[in-house]
C-alpha atoms as a PDB file:
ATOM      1  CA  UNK A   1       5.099 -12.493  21.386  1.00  0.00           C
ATOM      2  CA  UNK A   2       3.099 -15.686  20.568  1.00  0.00           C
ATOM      3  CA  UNK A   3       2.867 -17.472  17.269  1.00  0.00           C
ATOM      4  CA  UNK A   4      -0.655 -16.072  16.364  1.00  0.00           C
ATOM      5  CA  UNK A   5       0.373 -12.390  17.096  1.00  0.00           C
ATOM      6  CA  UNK A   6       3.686 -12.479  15.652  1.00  0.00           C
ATOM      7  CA  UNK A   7       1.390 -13.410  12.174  1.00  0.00           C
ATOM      8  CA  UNK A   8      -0.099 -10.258  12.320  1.00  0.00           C
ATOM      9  CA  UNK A   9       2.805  -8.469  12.579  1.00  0.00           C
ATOM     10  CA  UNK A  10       3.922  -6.903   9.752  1.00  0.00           C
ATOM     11  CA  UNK A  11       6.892  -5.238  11.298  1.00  0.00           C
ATOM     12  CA  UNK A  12      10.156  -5.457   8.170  1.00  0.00           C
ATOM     13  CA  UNK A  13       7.014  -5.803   5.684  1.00  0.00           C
ATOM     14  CA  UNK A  14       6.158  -3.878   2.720  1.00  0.00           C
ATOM     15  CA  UNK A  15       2.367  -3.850   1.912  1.00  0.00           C
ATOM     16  CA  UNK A  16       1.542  -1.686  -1.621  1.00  0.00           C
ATOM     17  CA  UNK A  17      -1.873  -0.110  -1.281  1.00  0.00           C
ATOM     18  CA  UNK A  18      -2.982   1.770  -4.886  1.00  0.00           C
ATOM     19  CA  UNK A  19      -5.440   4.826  -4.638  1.00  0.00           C
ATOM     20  CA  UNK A  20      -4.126   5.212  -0.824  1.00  0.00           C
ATOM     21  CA  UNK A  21      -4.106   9.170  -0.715  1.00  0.00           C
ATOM     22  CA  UNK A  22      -7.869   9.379   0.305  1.00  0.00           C
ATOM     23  CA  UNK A  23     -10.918   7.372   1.503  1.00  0.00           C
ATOM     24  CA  UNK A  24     -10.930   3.741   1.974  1.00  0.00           C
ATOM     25  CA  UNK A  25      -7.157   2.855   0.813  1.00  0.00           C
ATOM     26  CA  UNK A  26      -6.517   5.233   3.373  1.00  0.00           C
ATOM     27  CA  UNK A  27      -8.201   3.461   5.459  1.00  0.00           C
ATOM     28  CA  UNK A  28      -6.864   0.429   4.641  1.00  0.00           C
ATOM     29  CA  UNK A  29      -3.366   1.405   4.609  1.00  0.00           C
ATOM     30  CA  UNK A  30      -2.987   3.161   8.049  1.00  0.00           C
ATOM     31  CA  UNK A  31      -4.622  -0.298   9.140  1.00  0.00           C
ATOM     32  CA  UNK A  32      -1.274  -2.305   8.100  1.00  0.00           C
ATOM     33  CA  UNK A  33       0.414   1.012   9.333  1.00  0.00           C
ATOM     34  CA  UNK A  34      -0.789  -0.086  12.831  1.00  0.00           C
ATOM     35  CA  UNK A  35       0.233  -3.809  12.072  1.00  0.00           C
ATOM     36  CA  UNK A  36       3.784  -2.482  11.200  1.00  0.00           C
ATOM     37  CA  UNK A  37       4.307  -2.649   7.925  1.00  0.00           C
ATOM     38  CA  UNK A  38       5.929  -0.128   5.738  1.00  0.00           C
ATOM     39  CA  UNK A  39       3.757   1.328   2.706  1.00  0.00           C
ATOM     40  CA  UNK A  40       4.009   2.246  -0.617  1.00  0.00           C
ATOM     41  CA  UNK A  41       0.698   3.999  -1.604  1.00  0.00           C
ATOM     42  CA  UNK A  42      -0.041   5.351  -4.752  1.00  0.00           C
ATOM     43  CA  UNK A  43      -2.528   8.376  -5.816  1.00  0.00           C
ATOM     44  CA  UNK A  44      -3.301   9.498  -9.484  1.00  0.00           C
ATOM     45  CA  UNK A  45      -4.217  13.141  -8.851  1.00  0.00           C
ATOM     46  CA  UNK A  46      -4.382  14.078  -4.851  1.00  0.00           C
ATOM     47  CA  UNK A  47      -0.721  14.462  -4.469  1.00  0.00           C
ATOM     48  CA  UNK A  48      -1.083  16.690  -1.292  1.00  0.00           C
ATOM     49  CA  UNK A  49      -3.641  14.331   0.051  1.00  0.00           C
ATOM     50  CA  UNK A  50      -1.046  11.498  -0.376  1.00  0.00           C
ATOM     51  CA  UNK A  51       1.844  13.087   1.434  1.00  0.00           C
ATOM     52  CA  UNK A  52      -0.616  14.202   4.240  1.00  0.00           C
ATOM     53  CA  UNK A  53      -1.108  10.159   4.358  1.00  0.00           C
ATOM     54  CA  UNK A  54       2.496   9.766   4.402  1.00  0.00           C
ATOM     55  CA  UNK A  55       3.257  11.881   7.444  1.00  0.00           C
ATOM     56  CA  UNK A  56       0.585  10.165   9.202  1.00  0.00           C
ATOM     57  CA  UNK A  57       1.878   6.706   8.899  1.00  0.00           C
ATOM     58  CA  UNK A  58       5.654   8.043   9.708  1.00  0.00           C
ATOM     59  CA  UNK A  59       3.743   9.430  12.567  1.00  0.00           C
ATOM     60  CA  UNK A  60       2.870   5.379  14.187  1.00  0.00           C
ATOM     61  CA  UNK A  61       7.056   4.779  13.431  1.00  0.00           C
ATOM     62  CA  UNK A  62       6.998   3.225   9.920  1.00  0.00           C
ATOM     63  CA  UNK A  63       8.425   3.862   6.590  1.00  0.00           C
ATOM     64  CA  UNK A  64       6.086   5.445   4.232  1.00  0.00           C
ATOM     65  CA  UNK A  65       6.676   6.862   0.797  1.00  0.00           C
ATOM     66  CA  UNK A  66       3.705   7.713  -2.024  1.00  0.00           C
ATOM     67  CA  UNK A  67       3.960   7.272  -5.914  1.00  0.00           C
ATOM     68  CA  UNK A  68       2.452   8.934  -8.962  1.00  0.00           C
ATOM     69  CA  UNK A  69       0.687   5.816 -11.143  1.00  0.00           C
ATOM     70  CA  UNK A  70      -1.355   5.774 -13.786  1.00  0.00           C
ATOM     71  CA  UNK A  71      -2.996   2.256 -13.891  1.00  0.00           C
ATOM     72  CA  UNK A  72      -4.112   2.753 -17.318  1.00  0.00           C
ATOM     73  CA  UNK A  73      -0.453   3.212 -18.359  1.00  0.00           C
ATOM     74  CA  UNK A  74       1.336  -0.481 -18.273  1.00  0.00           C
ATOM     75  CA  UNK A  75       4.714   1.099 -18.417  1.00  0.00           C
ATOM     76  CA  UNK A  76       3.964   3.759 -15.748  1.00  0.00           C
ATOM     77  CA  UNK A  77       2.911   0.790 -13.257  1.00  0.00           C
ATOM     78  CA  UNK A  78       5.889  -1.535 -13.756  1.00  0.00           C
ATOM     79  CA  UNK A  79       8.307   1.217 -13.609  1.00  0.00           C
ATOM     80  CA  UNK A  80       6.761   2.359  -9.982  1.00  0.00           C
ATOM     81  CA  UNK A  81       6.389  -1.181  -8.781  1.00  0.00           C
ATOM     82  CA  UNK A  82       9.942  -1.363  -9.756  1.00  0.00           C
ATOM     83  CA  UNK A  83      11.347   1.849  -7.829  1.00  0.00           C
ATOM     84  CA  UNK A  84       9.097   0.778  -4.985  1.00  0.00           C
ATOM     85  CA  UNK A  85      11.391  -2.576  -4.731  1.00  0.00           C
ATOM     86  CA  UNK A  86      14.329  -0.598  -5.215  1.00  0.00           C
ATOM     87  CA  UNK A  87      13.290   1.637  -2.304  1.00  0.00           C
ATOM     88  CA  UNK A  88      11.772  -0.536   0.329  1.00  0.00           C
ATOM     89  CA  UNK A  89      14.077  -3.906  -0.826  1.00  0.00           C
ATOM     90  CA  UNK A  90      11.369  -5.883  -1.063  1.00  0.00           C
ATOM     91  CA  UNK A  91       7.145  -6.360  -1.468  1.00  0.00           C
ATOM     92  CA  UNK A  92       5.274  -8.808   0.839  1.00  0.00           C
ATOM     93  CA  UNK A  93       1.726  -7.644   0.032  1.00  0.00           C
ATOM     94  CA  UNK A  94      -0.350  -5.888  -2.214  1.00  0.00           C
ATOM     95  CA  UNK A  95      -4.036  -4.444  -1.877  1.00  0.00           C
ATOM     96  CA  UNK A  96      -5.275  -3.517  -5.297  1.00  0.00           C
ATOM     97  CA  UNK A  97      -7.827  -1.046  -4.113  1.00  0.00           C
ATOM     98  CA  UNK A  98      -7.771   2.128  -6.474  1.00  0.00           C
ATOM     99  CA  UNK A  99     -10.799   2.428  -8.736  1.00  0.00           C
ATOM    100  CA  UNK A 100     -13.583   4.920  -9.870  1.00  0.00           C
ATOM    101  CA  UNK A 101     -17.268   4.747  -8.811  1.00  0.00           C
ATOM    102  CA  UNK A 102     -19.553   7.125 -11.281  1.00  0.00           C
ATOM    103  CA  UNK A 103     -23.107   6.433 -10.820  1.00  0.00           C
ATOM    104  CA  UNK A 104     -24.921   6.500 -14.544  1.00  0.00           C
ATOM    105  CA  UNK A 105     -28.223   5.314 -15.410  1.00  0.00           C
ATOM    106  CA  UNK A 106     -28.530   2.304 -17.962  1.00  0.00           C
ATOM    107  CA  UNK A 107     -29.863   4.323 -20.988  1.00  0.00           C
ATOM    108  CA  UNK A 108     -27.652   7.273 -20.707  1.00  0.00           C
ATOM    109  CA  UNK A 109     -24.359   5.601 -20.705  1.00  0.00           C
ATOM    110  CA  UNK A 110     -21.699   6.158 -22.823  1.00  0.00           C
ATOM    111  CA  UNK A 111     -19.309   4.329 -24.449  1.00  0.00           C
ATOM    112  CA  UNK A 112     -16.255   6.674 -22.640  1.00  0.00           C
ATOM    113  CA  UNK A 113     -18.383   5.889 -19.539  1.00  0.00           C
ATOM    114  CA  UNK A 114     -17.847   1.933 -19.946  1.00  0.00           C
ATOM    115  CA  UNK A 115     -14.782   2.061 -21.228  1.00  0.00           C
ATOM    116  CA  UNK A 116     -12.700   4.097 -18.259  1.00  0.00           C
ATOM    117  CA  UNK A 117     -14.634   1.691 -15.575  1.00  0.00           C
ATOM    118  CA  UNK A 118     -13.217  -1.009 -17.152  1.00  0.00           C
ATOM    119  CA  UNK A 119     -10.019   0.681 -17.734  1.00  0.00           C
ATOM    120  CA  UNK A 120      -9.914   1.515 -14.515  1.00  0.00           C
ATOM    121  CA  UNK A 121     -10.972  -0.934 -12.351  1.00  0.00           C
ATOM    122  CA  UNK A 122     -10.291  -3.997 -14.111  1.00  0.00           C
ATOM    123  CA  UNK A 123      -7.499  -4.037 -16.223  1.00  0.00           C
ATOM    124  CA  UNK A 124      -5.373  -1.907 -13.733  1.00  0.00           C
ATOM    125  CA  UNK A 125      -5.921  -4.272 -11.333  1.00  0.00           C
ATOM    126  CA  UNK A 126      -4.498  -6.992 -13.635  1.00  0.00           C
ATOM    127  CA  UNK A 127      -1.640  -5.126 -14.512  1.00  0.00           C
ATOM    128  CA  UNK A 128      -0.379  -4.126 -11.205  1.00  0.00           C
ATOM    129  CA  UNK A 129      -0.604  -7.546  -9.787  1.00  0.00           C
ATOM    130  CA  UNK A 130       1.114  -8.749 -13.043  1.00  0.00           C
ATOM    131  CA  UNK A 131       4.073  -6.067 -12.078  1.00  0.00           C
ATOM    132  CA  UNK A 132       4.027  -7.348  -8.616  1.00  0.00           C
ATOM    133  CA  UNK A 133       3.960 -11.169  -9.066  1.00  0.00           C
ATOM    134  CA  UNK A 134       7.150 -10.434 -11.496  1.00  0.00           C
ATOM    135  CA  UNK A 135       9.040  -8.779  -8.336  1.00  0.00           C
ATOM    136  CA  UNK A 136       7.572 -11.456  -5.433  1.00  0.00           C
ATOM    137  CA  UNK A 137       8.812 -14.355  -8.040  1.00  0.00           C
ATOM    138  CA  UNK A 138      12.116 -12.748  -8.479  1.00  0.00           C
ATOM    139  CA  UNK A 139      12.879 -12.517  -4.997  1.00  0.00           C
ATOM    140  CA  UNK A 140      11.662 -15.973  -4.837  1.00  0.00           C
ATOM    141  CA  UNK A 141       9.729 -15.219  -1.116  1.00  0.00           C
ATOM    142  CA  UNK A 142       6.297 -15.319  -2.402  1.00  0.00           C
ATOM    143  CA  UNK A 143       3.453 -13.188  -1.114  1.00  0.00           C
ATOM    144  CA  UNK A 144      -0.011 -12.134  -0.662  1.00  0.00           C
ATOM    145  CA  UNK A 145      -2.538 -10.321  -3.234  1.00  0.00           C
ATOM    146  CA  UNK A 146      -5.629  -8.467  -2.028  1.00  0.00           C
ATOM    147  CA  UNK A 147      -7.878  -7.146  -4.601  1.00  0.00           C
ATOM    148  CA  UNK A 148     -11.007  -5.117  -4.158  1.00  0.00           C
ATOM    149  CA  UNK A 149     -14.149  -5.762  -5.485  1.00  0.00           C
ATOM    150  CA  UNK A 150     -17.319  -5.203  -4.586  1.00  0.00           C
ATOM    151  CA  UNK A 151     -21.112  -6.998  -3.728  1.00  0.00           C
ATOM    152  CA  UNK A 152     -22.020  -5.309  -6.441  1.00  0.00           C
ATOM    153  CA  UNK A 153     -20.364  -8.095  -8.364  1.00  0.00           C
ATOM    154  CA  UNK A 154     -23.072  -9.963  -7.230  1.00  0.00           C
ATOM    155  CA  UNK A 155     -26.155  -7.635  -6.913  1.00  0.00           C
ATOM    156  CA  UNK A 156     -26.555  -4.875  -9.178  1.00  0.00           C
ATOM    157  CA  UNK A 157     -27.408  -1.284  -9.072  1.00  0.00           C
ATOM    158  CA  UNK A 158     -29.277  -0.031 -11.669  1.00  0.00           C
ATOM    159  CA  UNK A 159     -26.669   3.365 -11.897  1.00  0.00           C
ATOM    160  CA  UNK A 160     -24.162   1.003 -11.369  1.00  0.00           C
ATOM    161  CA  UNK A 161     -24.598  -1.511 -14.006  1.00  0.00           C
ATOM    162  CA  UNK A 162     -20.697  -0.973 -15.457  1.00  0.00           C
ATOM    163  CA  UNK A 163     -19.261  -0.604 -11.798  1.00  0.00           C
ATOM    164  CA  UNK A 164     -20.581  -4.424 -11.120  1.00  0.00           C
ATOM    165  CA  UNK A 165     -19.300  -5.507 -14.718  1.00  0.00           C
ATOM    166  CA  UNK A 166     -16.098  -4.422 -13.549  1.00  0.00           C
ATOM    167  CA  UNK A 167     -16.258  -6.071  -9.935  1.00  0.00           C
ATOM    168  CA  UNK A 168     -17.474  -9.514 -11.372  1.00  0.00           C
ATOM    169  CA  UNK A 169     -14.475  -9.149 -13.873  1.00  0.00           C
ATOM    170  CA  UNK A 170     -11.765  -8.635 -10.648  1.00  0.00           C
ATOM    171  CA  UNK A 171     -13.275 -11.747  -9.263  1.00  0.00           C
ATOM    172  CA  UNK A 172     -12.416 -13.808 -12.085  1.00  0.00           C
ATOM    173  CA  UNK A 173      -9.107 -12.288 -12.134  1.00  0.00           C
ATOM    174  CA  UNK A 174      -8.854 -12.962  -8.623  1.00  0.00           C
ATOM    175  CA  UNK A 175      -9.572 -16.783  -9.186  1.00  0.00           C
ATOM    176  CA  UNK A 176      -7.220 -16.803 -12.325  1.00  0.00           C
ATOM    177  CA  UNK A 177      -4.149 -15.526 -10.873  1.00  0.00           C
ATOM    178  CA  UNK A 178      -4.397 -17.466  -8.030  1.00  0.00           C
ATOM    179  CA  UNK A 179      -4.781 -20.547 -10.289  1.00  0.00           C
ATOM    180  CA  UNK A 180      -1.412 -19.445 -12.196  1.00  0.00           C
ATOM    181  CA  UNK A 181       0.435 -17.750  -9.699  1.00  0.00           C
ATOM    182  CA  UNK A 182       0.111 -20.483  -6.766  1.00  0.00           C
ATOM    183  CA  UNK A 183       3.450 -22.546  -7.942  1.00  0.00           C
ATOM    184  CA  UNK A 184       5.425 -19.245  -7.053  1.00  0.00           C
ATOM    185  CA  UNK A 185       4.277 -18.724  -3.566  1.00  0.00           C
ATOM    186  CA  UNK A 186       1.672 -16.270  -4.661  1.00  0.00           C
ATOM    187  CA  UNK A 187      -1.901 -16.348  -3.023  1.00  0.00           C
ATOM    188  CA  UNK A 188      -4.432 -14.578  -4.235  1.00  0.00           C
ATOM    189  CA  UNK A 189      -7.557 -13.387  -2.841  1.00  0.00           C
ATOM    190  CA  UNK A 190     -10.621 -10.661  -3.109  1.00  0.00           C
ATOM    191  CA  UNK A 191     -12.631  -8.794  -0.660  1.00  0.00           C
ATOM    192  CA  UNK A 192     -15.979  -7.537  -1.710  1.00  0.00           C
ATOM    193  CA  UNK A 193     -17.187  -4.686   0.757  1.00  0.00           C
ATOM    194  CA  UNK A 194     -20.376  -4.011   0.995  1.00  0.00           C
ATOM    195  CA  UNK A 195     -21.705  -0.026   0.967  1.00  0.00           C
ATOM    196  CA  UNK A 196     -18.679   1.724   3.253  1.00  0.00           C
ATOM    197  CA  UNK A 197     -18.880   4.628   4.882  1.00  0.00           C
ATOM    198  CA  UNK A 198     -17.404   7.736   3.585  1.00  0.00           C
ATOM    199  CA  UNK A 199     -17.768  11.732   4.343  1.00  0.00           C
ATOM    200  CA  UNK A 200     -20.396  12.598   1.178  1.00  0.00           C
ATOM    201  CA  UNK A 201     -22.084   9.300   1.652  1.00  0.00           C
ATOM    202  CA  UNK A 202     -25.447  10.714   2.841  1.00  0.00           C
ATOM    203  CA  UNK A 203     -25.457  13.688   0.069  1.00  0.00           C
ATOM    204  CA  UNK A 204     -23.892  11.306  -2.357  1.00  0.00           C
ATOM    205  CA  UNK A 205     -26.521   9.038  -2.358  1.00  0.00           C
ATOM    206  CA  UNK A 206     -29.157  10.282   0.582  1.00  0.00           C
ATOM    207  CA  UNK A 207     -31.263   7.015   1.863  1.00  0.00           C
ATOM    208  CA  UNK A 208     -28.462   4.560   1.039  1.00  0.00           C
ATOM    209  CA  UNK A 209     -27.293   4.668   4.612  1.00  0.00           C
ATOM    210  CA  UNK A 210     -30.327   3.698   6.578  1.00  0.00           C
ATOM    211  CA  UNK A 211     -31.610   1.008   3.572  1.00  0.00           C
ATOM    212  CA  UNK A 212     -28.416  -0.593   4.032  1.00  0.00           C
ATOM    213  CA  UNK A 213     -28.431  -1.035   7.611  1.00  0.00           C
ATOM    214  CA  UNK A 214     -32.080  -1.777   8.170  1.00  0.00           C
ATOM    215  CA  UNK A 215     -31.138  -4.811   5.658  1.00  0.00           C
ATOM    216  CA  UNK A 216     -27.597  -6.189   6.889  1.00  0.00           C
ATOM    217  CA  UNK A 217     -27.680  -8.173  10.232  1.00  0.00           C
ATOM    218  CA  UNK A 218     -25.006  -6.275  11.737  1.00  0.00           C
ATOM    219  CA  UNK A 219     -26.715  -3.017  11.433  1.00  0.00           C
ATOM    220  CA  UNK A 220     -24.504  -0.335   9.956  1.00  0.00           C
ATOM    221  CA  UNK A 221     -22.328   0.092   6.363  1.00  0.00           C
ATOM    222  CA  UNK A 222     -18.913  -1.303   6.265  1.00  0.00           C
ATOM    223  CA  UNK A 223     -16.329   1.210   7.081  1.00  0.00           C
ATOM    224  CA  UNK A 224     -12.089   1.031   6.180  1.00  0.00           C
ATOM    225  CA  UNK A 225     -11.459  -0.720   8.986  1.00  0.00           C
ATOM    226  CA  UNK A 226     -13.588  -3.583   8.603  1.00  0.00           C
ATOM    227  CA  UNK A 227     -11.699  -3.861   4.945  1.00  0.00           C
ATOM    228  CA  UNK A 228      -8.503  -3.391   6.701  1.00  0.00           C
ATOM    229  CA  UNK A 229      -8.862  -5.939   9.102  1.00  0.00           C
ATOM    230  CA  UNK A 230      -9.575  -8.609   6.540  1.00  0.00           C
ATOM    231  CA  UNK A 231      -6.630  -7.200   4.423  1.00  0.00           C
ATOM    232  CA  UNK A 232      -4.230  -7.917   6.748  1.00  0.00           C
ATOM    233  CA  UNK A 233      -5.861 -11.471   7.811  1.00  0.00           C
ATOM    234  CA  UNK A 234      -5.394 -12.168   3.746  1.00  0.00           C
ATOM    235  CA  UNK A 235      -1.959 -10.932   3.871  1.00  0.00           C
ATOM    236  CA  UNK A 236      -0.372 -12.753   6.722  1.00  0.00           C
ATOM    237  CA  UNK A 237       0.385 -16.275   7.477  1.00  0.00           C
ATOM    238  CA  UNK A 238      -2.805 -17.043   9.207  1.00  0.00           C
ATOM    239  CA  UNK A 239      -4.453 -17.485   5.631  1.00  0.00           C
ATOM    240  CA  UNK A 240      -0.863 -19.025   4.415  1.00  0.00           C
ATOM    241  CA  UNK A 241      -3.461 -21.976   2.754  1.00  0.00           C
ATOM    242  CA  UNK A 242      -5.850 -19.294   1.288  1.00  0.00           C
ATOM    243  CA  UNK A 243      -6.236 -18.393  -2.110  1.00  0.00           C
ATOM    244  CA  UNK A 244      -8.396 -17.553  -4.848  1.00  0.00           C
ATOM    245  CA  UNK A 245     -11.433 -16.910  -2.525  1.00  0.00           C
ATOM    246  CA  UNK A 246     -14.019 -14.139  -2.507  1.00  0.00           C
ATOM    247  CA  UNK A 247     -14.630 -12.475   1.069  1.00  0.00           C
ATOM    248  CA  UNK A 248     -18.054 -10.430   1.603  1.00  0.00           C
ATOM    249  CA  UNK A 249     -17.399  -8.116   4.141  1.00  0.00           C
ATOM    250  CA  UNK A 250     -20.843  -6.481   3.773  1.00  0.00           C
ATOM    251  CA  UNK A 251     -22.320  -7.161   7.492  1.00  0.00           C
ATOM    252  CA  UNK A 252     -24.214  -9.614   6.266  1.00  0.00           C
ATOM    253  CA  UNK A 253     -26.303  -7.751   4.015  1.00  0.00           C
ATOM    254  CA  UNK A 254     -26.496 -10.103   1.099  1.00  0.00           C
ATOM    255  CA  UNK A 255     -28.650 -12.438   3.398  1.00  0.00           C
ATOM    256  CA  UNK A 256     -31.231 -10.462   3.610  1.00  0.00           C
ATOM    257  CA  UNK A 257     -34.187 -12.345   2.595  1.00  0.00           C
ATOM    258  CA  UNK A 258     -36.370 -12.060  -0.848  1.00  0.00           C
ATOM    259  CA  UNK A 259     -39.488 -11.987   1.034  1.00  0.00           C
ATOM    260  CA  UNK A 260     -40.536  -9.604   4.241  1.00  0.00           C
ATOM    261  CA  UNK A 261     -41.741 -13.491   6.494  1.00  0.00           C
ATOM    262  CA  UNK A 262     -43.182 -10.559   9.222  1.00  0.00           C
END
């Protein structure tokens, strides 16, 4: 095996993905799955979903295991981070993906509303990478961060006004913990996807699908493999001089032009 595909294998890794039991953790996860690493996902509700997810990566010949966390609950996520070291020996990578998504309208939100998308999506993602940066500078190897935002960090929704809040907010974390946690080894870095494919997409949010295309120059929505494939580029040496940075992976859709020039 050559130097540039022995960086993308993950084989004797352990990648964390959060919120990994359905859509596009899954997604992301049985992408390192194929690269060889072993995986620690977590779920909040869908335990079924998550074991299902478990005997599918076993299935490709890697060690999987899922874990109950609450990212709203600080002692909940350092005490699974924790028994995920214990279990696997060590953490390479992490992919702070879990989140919520609730669509609301700018005059009809709620305070509750606001509050768990920033619970959510914002301070658990600070919290887990805090847990994880603790463990990766104990074990003095370093490692990789991937957090999940969004383009809507950049262009806003108007039902989505406190989803992009909460995006922009993981970007500056992004760039923040990558300032801080660069002496240890740690890189840090962010994806933002742009609309991704999913089952209830087109009775979710009917039209999104063919608006989004006919304005990114690739043609189509992003789907979990396009996320995974940049999650593992993040993760493995080949960005070993890569941090704090914010990748679109949106197919080019935030080019789109102001003005219709035909």
């Amino acid at each position: 095996m050559n130097s540039v595909c022995q960086a993308v294998d993950y084989t004797g890794k352990t990648v964390i993905v959060t919120g990994a039991a359905q859509g596009s953790g899954s997604g992301i996860a049985r992408r390192f799955a194929e690269a060889g690493a072993d995986l620690a996902i977590t779920y909040n509700t869908n335990a079924a979903a998550a074991a299902e997810k478990v005997r599918e990566f076993e299935a490709l010949g890697v060690r999987a295991a899922a874990y109950k966390m609450n990212q709203r609950d600080n002692d909940e996520i350092e005490r699974v981070v924790r028994q995920i070291r214990a279990d696997f020996g060590r953490i390479d990578c992490l992919v702070n993906n879990a989140g919520i998504y609730p669509h609301q309208t700018v005059l009809d939100m709620s305070g509750k509303e606001w509050d768990d998308m920033l619970e959510s999506n914002t301070r658990g993602v600070f919290f887990v990478s805090q847990s994880v940066a603790r463990v990766m500078k104990e074990d003095g190897r370093g490692g990789a961060i991937v957090n999940i935002s969004s383009i809507n960090a950049l262009n806003p929704s108007d039902t989505l006004v406190h989803y992009g809040a909460s995006k922009a907010a993981v970007e500056m974390i992004t760039r923040g913990l990558a300032h801080a946690l660069g002496q240890y080894g740690i890189r840090v870095n962010c994806i933002a996807p742009g609309l991704i494919d999913a089952p209830n997409l087109d009775k979710n949010v009917p039209g999104w699908r063919e608006s989004y295309s006919e304005r990114a120059p690739l043609g189509r929505v992003a789907t979990s493999t396009d996320m995974g494939n940049v999650c593992i580029f993040l993760g493995s040496p080949l960005a070993g001089f890569v941090t704090g940075q914010i990748i679109a992976v949106d197919g080019g859709v935030l080019l789109a032009p102001c003005y219709d020039w035909d």
